[in-house]
N, C-alpha and C. Protein backbone atom coordinates (compact mmCIF):
# COMPACT_ATOMS: atom_id res chain seq x y z
N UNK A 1 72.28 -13.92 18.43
CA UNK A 1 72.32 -14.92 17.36
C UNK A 1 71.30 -16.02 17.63
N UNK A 2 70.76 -16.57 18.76
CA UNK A 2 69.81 -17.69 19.28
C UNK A 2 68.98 -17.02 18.44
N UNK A 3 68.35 -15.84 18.77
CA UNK A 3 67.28 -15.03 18.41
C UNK A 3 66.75 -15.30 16.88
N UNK A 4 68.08 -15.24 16.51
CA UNK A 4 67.54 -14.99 14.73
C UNK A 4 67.52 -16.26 14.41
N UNK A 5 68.73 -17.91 14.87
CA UNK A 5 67.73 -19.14 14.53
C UNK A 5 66.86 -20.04 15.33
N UNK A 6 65.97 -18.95 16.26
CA UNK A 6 64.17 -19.11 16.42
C UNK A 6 63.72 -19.00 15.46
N UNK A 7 64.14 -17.90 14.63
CA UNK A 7 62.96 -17.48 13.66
C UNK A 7 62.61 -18.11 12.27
N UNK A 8 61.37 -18.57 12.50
CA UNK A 8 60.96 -19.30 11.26
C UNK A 8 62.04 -19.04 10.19
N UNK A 9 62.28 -20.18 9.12
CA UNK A 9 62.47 -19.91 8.11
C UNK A 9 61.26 -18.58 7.27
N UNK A 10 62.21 -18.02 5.97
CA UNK A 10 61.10 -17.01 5.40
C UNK A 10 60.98 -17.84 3.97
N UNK A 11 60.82 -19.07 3.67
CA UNK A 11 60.31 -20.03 2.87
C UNK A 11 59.38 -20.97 3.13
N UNK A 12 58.78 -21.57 2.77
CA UNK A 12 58.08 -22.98 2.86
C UNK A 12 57.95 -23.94 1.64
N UNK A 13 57.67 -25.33 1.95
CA UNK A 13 58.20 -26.17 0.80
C UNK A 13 56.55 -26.62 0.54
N UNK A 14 55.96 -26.51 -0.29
CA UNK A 14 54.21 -27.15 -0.72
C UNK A 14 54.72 -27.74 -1.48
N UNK A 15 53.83 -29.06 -1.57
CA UNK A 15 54.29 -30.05 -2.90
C UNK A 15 55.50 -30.02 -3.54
N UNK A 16 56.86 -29.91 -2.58
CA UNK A 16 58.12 -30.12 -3.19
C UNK A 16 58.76 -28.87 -4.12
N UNK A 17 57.92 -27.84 -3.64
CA UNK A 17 58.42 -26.48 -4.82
C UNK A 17 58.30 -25.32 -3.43
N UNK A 18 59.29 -24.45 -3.61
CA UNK A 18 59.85 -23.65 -2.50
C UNK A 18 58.99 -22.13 -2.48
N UNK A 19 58.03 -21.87 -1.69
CA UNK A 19 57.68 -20.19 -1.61
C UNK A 19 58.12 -19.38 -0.96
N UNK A 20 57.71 -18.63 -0.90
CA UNK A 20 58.11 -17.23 0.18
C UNK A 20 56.54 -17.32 1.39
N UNK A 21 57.30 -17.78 2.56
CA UNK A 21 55.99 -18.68 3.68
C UNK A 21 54.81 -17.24 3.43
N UNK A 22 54.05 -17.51 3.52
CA UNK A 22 52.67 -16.81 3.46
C UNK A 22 52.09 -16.41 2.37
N UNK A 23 52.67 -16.81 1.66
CA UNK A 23 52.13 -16.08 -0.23
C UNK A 23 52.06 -17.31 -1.43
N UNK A 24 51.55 -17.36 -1.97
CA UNK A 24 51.67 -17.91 -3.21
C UNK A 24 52.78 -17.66 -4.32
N UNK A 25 53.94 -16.68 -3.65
CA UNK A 25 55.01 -16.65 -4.48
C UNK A 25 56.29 -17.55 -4.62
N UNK A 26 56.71 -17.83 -5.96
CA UNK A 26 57.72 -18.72 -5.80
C UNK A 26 58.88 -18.33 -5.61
N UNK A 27 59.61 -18.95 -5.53
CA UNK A 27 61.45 -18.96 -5.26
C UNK A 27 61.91 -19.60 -6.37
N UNK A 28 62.20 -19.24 -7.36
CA UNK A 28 62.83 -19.34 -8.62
C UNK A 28 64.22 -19.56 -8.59
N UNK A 29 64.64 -18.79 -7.52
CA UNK A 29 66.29 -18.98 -7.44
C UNK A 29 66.97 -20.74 -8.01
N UNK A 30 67.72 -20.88 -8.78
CA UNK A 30 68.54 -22.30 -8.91
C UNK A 30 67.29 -23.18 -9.97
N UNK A 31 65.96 -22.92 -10.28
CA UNK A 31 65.15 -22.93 -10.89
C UNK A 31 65.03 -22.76 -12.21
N UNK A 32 64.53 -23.73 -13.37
CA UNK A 32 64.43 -23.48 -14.50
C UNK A 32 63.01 -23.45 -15.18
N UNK A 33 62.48 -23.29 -16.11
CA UNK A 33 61.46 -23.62 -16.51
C UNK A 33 61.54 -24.16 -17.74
N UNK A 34 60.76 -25.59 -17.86
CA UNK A 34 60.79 -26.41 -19.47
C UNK A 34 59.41 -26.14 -19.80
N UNK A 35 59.40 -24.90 -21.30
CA UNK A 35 57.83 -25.23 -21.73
C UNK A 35 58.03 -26.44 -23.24
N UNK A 36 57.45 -26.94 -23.35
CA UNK A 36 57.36 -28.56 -24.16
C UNK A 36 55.98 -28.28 -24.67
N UNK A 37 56.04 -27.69 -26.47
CA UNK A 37 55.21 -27.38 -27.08
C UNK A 37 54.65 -29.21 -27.76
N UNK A 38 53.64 -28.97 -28.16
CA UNK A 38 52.81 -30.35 -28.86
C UNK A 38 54.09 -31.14 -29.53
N UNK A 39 54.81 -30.75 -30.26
CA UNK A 39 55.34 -31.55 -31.23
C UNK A 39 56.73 -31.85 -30.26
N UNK A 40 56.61 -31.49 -28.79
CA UNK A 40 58.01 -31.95 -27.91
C UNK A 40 59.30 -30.96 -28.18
N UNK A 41 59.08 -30.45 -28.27
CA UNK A 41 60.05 -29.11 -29.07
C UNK A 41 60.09 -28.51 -27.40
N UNK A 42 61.51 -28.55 -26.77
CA UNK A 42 61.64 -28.09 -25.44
C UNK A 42 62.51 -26.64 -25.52
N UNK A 43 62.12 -25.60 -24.81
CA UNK A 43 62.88 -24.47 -24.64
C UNK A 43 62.86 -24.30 -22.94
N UNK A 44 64.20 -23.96 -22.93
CA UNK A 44 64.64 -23.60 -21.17
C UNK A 44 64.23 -21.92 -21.01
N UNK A 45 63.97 -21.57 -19.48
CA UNK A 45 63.93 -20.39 -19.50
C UNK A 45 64.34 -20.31 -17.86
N UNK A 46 65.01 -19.10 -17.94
CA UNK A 46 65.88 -18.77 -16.42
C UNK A 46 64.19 -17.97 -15.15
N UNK A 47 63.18 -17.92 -15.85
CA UNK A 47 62.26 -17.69 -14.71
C UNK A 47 61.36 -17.85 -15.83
N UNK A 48 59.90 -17.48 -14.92
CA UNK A 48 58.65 -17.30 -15.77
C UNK A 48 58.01 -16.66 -15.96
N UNK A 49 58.80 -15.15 -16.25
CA UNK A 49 59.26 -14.20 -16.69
C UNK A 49 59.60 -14.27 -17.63
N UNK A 50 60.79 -14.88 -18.03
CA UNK A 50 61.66 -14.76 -19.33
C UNK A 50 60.56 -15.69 -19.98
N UNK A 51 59.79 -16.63 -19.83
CA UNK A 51 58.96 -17.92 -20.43
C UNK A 51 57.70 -17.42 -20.41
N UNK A 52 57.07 -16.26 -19.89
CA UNK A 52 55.78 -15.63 -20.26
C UNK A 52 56.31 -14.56 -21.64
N UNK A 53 57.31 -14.00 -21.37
CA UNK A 53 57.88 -12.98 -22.49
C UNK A 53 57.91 -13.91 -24.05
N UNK A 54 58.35 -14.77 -23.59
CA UNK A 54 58.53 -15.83 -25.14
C UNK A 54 57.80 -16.72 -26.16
N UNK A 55 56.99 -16.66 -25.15
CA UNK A 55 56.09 -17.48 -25.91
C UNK A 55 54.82 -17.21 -25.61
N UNK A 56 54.47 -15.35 -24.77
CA UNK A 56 53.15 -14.51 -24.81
C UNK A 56 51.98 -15.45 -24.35
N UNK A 57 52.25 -16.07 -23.16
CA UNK A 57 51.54 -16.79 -22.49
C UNK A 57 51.66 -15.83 -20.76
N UNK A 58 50.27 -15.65 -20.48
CA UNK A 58 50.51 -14.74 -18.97
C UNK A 58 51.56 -15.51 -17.63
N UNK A 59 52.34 -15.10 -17.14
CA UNK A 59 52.85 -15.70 -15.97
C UNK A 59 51.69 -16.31 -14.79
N UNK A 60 50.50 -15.67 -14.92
CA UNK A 60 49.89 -16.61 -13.84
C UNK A 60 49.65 -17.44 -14.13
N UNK A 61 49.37 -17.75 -15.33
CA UNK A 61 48.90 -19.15 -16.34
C UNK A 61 49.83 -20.06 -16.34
N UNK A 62 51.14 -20.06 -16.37
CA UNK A 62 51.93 -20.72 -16.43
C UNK A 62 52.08 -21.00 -15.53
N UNK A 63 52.57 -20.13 -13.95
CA UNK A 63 52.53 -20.49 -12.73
C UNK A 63 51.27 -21.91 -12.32
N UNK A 64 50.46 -21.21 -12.29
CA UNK A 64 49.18 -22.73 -12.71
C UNK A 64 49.33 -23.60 -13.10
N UNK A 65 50.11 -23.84 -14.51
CA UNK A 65 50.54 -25.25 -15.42
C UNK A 65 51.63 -25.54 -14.09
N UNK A 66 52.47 -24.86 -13.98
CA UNK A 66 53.44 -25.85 -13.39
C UNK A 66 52.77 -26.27 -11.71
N UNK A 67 51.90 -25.32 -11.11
CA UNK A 67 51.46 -26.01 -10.11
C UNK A 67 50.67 -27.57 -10.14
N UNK A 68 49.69 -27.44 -11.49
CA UNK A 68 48.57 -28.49 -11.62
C UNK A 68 49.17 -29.43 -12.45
N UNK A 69 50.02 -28.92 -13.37
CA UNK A 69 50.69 -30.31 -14.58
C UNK A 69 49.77 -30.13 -15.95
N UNK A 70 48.88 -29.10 -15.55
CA UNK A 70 47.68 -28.95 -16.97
C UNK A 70 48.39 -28.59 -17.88
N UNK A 71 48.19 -29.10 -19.30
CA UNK A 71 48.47 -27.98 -19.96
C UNK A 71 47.62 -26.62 -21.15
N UNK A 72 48.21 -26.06 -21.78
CA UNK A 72 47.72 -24.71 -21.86
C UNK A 72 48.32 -24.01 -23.37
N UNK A 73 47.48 -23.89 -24.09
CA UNK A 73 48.13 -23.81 -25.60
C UNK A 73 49.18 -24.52 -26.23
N UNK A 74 48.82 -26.01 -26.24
CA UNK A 74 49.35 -26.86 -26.49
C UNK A 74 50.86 -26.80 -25.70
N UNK A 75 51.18 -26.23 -24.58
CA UNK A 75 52.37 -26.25 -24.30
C UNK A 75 52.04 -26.49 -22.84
N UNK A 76 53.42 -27.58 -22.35
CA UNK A 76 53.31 -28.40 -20.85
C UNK A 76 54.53 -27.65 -20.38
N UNK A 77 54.74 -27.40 -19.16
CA UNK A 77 55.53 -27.06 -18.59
C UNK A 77 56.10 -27.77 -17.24
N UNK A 78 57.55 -27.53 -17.30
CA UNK A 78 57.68 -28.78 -15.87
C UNK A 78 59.20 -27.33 -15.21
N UNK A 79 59.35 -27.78 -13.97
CA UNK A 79 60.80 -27.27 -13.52
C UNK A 79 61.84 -27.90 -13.52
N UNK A 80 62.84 -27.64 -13.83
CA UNK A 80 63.80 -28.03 -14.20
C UNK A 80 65.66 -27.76 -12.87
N UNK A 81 65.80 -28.12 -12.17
CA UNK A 81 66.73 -28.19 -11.42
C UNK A 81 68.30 -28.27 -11.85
């Protein structure tokens, strides 16, 4: 049991948002996504997955908005806890 808590966590925290340590992938788990079209019109989505499916915007693109805060066909995206 020592053994296994040596071992690194298999997450890491960048700028306050949780990955999987060595990748650029996120941890979505407990995670929401708010996309907030021009006119403020907010829809929730349980990943960004379900929020690339909906509104036919690519998941890396979005992944991007929510890393940089840019936004991207008139729609902003933030996470939601």
């Amino acid at each position: 049991i020592k053994t296994l808590f040596l071992l690194p966590s298999p997450y890491e925290i960048k700028n306050g948002i949780r990955f999987i340590r060595g990748t650029n992938n996120l941890v979505s788990e407990g995670l929401k996504i708010i996309a907030i079209d021009n006119l403020n019109n907010e829809s929730i989505f349980s990943s960004i997955t379900e929020c690339s499916k909906a509104i036919k915007i690519d998941r890396s693109k979005i992944k991007q908005c929510l890393l940089s805060g840019e936004t991207f066909k008139n729609y902003k995206f933030k996470f939601f806890v």
